[in-house]
C-alpha atoms as a PDB file:
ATOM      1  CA  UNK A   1      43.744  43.675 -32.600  1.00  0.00           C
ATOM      2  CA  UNK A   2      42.408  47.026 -30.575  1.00  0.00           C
ATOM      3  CA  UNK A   3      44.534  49.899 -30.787  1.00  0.00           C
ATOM      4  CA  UNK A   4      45.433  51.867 -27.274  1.00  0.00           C
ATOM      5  CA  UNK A   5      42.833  54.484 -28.518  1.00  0.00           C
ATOM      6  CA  UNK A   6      40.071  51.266 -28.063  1.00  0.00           C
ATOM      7  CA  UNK A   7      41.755  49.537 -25.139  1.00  0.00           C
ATOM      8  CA  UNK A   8      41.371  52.992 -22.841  1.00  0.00           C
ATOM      9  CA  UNK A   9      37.999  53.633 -24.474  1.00  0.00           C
ATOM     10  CA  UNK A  10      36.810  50.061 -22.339  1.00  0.00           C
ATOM     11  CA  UNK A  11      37.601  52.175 -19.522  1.00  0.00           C
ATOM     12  CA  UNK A  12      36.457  55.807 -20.009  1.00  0.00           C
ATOM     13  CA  UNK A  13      33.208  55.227 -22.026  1.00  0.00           C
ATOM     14  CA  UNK A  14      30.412  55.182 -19.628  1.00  0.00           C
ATOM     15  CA  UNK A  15      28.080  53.678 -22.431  1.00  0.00           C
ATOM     16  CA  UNK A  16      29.882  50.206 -21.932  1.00  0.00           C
ATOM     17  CA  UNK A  17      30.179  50.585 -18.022  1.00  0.00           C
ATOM     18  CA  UNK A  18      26.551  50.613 -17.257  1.00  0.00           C
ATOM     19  CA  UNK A  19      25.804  51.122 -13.408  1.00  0.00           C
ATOM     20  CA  UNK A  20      25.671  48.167 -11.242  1.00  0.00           C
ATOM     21  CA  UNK A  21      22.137  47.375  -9.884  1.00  0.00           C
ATOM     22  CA  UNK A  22      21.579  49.529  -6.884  1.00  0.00           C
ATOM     23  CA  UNK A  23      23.985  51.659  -7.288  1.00  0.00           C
ATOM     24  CA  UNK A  24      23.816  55.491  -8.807  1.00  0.00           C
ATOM     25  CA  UNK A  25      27.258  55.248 -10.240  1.00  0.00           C
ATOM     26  CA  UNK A  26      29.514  52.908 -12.463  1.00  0.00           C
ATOM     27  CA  UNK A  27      32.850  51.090 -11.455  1.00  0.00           C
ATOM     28  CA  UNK A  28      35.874  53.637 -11.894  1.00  0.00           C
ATOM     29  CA  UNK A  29      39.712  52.773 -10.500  1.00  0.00           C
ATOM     30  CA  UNK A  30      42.769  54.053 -10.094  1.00  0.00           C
ATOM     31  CA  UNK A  31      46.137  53.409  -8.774  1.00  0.00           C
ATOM     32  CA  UNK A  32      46.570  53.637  -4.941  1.00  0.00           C
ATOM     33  CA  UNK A  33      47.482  56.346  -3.060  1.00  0.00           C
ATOM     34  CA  UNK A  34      49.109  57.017  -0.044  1.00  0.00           C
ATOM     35  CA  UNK A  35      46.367  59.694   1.175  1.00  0.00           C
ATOM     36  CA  UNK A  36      44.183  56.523   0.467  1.00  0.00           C
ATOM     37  CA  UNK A  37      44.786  55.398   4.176  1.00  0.00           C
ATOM     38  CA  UNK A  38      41.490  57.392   5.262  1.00  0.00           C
ATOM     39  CA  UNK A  39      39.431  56.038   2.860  1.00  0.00           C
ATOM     40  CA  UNK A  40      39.990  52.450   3.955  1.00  0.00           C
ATOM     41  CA  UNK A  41      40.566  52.542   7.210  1.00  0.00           C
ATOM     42  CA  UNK A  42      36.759  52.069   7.646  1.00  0.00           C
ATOM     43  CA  UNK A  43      36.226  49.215   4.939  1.00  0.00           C
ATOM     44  CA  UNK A  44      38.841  47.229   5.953  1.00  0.00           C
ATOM     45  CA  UNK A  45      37.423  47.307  10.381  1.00  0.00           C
ATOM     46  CA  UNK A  46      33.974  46.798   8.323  1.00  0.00           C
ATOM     47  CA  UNK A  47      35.011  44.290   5.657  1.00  0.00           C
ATOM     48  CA  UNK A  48      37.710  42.167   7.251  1.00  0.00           C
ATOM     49  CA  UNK A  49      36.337  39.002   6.707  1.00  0.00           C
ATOM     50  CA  UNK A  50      35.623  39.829   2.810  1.00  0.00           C
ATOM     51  CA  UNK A  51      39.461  40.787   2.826  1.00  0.00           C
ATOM     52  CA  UNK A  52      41.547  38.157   4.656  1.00  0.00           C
ATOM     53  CA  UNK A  53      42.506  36.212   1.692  1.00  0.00           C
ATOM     54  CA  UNK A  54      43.456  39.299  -0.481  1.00  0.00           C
ATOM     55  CA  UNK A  55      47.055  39.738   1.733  1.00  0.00           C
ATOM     56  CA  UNK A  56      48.121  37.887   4.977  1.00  0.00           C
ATOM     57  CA  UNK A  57      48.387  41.465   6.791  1.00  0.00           C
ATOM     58  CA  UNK A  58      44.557  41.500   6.474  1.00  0.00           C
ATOM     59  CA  UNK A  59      44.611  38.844   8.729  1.00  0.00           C
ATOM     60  CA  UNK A  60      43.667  41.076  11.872  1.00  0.00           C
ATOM     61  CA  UNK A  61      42.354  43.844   9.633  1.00  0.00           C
ATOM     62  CA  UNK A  62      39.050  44.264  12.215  1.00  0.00           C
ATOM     63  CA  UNK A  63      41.410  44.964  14.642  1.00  0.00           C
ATOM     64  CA  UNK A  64      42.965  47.801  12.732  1.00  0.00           C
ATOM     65  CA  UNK A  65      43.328  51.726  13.381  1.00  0.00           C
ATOM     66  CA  UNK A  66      43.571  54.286  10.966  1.00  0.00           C
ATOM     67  CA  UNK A  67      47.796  54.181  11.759  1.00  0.00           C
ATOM     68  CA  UNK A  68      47.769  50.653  10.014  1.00  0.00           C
ATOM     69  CA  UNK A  69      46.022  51.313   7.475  1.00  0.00           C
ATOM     70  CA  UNK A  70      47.758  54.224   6.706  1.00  0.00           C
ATOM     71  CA  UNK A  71      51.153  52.248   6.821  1.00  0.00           C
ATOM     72  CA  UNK A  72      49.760  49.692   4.824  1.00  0.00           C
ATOM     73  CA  UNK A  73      48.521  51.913   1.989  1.00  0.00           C
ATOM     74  CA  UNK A  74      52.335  53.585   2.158  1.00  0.00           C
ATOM     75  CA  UNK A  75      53.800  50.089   1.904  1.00  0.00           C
ATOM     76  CA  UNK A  76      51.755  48.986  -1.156  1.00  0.00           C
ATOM     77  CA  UNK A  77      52.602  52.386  -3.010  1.00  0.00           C
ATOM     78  CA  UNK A  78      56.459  52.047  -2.692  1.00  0.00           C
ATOM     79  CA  UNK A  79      56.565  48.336  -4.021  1.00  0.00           C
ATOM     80  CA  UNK A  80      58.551  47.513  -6.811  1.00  0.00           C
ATOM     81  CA  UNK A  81      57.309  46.698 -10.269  1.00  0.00           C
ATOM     82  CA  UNK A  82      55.988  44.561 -11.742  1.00  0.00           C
ATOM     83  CA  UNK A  83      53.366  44.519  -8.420  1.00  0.00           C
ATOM     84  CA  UNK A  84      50.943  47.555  -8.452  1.00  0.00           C
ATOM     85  CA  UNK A  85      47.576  47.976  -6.645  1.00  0.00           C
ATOM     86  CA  UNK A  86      44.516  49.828  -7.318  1.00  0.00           C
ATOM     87  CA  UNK A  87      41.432  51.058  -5.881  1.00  0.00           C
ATOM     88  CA  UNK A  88      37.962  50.369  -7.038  1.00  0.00           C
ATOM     89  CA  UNK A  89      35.587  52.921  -6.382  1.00  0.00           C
ATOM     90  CA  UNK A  90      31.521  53.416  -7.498  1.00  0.00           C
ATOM     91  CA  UNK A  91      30.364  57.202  -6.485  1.00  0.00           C
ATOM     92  CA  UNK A  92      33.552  57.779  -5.064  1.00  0.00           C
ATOM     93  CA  UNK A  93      33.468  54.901  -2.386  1.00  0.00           C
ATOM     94  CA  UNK A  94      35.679  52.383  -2.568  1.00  0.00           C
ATOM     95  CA  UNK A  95      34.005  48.846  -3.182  1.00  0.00           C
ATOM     96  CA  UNK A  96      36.949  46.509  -4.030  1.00  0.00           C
ATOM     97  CA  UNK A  97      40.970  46.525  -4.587  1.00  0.00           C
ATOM     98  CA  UNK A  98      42.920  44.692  -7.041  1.00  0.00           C
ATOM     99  CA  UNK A  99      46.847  44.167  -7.885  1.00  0.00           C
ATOM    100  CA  UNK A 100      49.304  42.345  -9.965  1.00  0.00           C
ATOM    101  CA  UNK A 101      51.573  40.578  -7.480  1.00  0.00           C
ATOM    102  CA  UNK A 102      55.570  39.388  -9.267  1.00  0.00           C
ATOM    103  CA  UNK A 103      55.071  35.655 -10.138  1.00  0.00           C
ATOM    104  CA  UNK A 104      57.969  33.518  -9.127  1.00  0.00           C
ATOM    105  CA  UNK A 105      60.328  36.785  -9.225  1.00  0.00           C
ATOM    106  CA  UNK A 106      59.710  36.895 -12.991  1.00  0.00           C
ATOM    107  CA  UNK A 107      58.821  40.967 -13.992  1.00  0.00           C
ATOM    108  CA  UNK A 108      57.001  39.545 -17.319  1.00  0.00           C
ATOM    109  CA  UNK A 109      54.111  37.440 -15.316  1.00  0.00           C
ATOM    110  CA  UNK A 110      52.095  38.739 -12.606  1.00  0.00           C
ATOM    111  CA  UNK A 111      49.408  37.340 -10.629  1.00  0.00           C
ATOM    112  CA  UNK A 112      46.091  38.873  -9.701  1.00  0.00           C
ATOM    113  CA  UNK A 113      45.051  39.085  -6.439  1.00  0.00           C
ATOM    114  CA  UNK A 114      41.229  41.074  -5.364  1.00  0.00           C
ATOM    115  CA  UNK A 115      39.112  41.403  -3.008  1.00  0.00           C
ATOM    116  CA  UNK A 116      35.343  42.998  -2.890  1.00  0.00           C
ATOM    117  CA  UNK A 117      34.197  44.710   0.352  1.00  0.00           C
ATOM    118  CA  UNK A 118      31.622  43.427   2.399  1.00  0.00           C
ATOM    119  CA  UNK A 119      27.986  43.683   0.596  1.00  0.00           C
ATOM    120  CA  UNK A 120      29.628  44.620  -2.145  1.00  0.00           C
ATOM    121  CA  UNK A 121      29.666  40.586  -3.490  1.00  0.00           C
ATOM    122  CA  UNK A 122      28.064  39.214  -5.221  1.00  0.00           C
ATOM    123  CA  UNK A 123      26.943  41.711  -7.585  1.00  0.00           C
ATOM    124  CA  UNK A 124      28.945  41.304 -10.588  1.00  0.00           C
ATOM    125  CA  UNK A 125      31.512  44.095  -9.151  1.00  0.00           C
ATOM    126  CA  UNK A 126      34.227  41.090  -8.712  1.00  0.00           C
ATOM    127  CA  UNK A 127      34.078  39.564 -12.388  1.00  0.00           C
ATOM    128  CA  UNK A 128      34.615  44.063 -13.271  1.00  0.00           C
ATOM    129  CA  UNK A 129      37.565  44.045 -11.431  1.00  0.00           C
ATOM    130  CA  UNK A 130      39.221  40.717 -12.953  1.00  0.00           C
ATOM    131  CA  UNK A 131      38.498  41.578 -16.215  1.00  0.00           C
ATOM    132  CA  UNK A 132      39.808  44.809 -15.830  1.00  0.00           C
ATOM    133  CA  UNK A 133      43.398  43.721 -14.598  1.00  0.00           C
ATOM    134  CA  UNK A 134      43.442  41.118 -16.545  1.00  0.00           C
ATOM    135  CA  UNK A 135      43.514  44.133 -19.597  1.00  0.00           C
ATOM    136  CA  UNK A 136      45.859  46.632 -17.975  1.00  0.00           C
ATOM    137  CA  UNK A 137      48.299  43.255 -17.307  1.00  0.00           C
ATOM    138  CA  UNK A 138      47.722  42.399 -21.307  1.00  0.00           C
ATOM    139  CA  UNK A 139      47.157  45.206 -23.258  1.00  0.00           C
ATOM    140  CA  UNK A 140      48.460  47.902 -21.504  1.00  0.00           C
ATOM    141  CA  UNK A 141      51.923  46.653 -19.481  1.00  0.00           C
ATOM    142  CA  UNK A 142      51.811  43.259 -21.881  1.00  0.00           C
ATOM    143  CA  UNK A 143      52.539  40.660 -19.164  1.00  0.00           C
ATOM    144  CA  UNK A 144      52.900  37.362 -20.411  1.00  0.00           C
ATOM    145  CA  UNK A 145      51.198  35.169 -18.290  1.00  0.00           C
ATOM    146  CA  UNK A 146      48.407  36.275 -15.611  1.00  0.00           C
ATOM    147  CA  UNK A 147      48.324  33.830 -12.413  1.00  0.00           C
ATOM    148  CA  UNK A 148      45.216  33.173 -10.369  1.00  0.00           C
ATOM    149  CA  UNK A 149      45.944  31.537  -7.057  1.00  0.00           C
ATOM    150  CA  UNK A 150      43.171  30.306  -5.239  1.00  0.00           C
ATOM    151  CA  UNK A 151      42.587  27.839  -2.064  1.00  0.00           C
ATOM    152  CA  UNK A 152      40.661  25.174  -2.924  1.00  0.00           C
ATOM    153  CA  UNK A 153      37.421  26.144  -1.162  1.00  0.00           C
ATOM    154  CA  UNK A 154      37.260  29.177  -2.568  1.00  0.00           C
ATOM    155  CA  UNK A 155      34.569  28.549  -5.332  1.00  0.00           C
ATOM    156  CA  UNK A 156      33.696  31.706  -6.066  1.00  0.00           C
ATOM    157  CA  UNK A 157      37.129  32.872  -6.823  1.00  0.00           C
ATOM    158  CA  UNK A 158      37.970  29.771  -9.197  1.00  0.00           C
ATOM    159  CA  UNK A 159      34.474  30.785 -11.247  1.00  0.00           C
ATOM    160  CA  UNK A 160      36.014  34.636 -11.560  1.00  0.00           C
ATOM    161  CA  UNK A 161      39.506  32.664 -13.023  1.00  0.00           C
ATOM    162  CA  UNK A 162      37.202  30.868 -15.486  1.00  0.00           C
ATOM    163  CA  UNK A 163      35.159  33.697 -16.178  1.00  0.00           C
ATOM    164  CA  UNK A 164      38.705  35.735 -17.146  1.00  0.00           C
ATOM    165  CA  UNK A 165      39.930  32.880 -19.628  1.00  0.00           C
ATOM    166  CA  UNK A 166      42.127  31.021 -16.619  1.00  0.00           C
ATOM    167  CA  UNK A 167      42.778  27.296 -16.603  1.00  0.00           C
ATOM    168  CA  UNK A 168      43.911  24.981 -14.114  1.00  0.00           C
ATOM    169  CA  UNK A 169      47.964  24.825 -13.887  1.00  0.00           C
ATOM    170  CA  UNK A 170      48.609  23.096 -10.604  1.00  0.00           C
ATOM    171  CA  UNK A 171      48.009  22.364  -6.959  1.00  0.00           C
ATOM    172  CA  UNK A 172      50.372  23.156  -4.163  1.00  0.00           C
ATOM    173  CA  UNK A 173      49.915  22.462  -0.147  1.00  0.00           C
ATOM    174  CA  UNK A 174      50.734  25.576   2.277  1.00  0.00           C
ATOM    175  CA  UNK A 175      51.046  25.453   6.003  1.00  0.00           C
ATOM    176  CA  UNK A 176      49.571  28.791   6.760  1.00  0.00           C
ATOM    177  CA  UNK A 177      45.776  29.002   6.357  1.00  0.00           C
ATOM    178  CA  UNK A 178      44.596  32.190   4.828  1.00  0.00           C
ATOM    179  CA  UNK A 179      40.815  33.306   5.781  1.00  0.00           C
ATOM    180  CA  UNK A 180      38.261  31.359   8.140  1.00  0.00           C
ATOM    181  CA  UNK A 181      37.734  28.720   5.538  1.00  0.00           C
ATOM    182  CA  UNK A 182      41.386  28.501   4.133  1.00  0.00           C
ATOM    183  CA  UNK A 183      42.406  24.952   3.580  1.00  0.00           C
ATOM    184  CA  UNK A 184      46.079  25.019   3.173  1.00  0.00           C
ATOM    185  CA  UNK A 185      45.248  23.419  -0.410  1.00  0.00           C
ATOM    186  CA  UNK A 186      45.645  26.232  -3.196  1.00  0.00           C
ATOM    187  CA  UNK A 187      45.375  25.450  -7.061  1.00  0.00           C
ATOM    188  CA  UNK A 188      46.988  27.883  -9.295  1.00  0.00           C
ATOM    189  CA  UNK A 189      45.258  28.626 -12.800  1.00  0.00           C
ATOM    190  CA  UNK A 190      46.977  30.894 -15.504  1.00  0.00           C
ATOM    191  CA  UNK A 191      46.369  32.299 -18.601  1.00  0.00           C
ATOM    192  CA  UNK A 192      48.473  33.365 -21.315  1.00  0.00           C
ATOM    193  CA  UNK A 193      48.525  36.515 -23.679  1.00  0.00           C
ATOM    194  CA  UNK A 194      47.831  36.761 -27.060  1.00  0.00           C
ATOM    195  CA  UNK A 195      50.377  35.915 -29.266  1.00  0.00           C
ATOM    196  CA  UNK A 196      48.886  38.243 -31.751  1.00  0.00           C
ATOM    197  CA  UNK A 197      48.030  41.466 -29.304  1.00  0.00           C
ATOM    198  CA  UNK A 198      49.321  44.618 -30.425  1.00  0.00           C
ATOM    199  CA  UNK A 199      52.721  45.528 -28.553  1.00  0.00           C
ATOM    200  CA  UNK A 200      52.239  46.731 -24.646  1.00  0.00           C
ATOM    201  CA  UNK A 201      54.798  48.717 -22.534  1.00  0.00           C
ATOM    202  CA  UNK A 202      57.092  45.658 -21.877  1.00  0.00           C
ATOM    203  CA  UNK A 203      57.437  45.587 -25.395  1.00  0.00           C
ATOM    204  CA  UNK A 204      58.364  48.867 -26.046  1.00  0.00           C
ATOM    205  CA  UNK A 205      54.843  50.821 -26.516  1.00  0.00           C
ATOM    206  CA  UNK A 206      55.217  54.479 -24.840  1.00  0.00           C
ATOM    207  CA  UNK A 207      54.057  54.620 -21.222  1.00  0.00           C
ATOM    208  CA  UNK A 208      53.449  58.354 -21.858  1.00  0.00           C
ATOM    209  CA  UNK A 209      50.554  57.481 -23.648  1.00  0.00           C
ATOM    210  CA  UNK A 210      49.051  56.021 -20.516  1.00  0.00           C
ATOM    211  CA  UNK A 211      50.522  58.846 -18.285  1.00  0.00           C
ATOM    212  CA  UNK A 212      46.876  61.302 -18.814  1.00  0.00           C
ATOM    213  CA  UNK A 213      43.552  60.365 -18.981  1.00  0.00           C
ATOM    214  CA  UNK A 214      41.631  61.163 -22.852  1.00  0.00           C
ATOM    215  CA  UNK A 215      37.705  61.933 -23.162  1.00  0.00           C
ATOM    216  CA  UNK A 216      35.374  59.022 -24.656  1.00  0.00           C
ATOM    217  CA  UNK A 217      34.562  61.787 -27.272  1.00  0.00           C
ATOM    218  CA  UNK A 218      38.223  62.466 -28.132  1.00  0.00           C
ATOM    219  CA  UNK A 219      38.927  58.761 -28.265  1.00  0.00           C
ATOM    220  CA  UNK A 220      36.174  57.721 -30.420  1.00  0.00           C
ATOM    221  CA  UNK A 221      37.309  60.566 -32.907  1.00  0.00           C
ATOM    222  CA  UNK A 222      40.823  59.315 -32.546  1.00  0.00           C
ATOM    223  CA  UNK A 223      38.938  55.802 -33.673  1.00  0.00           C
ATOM    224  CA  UNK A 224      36.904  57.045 -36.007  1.00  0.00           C
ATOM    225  CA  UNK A 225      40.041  58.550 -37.926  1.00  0.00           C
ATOM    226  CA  UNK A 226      42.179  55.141 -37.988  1.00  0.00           C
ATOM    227  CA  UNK A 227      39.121  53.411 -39.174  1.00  0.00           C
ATOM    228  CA  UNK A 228      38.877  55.775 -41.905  1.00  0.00           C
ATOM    229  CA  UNK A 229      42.424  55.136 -42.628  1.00  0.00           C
ATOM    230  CA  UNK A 230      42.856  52.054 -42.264  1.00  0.00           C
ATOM    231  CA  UNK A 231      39.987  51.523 -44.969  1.00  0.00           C
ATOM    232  CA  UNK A 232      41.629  54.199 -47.582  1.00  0.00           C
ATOM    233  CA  UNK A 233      44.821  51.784 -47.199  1.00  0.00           C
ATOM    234  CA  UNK A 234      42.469  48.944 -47.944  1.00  0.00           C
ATOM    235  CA  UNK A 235      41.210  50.456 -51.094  1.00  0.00           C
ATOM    236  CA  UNK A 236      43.884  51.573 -52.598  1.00  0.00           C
ATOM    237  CA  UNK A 237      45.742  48.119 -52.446  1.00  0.00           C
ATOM    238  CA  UNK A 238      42.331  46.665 -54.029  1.00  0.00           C
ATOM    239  CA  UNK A 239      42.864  49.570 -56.883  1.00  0.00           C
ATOM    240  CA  UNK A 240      46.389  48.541 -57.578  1.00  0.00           C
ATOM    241  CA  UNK A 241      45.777  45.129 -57.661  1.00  0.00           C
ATOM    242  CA  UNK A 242      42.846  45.634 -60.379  1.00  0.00           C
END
């Protein structure tokens, strides 16, 4: 069971976020932004074909002017919770975005929805960003279930639900086609949280905790300390039991 101390070091410590190949910086995020229009107002005219499936409104993304985007971007940040979105950036560009979407209107189950830009794919970047919701849905917010909704020609998306622990639920039909290649066939895969995870914000953890960013340093002392601890505890039950 990690503490929140271990869970944030996964994302802060640059030691186990090496760089990607060919690129001079490692996968950061962050929730989105309203200024974030600008930034991707050029992905999404560059990238629309690597982003049609992520929303329907990206349907006619390489059509779109910095105005949409903008209005976009302003419409993401003032949806209700449980859905969120974030940005995915290496160097400060943005490569990919991910969000928890509400599942069936339920606000303990979410369902992940991503997209990489352009030549972004197919370097690993996508499998990042899963796994990376898939622990801010678990063992920060403590959703119950994540949902993966894919269409069924979608391989590459149904290997990223594997690769994050999903298995196959169900299969639905849909009239409206999503992407050049969209089928109208979608399977949805889920996976469930661990009974045994140490308690997230839905189940009462502080969201202050979460609210400023900590050092990898100040973390791994933090670590360090309960370790230490933890093992004192552990001794001194062994003592008394002698």
């Amino acid at each position: 069971m990690k503490s929140q101390e271990e869970i944030e070091l996964i994302f802060r410590d640059s030691e186990k976020v090496p760089n990607f190949p060919g690129y001079s910086a490692r996968l950061e995020f962050r929730t989105l932004r309203k200024t974030d229009g600008l930034l991707l107002a050029p992905v999404f005219r560059s990238s629309a074909k690597s982003v049609r499936t992520y929303l329907s409104e990206y349907q006619n993304a390489q059509h779109w002017w910095l105005k949409d985007t903008q209005e976009f971007v302003a419409a993401c940040v003032k949806d209700d919770f449980p859905t969120q979105h974030f940005i995915f950036t290496i160097g400060g560009r943005p490569v990919a975005l991910g969000s928890f979407n509400s599942f069936a209107g339920q606000v303990n189950e979410v369902q992940i929805v991503l997209a990489v830009f352009g030549t972004n794919q197919g370097k690993g970047i996508g499998s990042s960003v899963a796994e990376t919701l898939k622990t801010i849905a678990f063992d920060v917010w403590g959703f119950d279930r994540v949902w993966w909704i894919v269409d069924a020609t979608n391989r590459s998306s149904m290997r990223l639900a594997d690769k994050i622990g999903c298995h196959w639920d169900s299969t639905f039909e849909e009239e409206q086609k999503y992407g050049e290649l969209g089928s109208g066939l979608w399977h949805r895969y889920v996976v469930e949280r661990d009974a045994n995870a140490a308690d997230g914000i839905l189940q009462g953890a502080s969201i202050d905790y979460w609210s400023l960013p900590k050092s990898p340093g100040m973390l791994k002392a933090v670590i360090q300390s309960q370790n230490r601890s933890s093992k004192n505890n552990l001794n001194g039950k062994s003592n008394r039991n002698l």
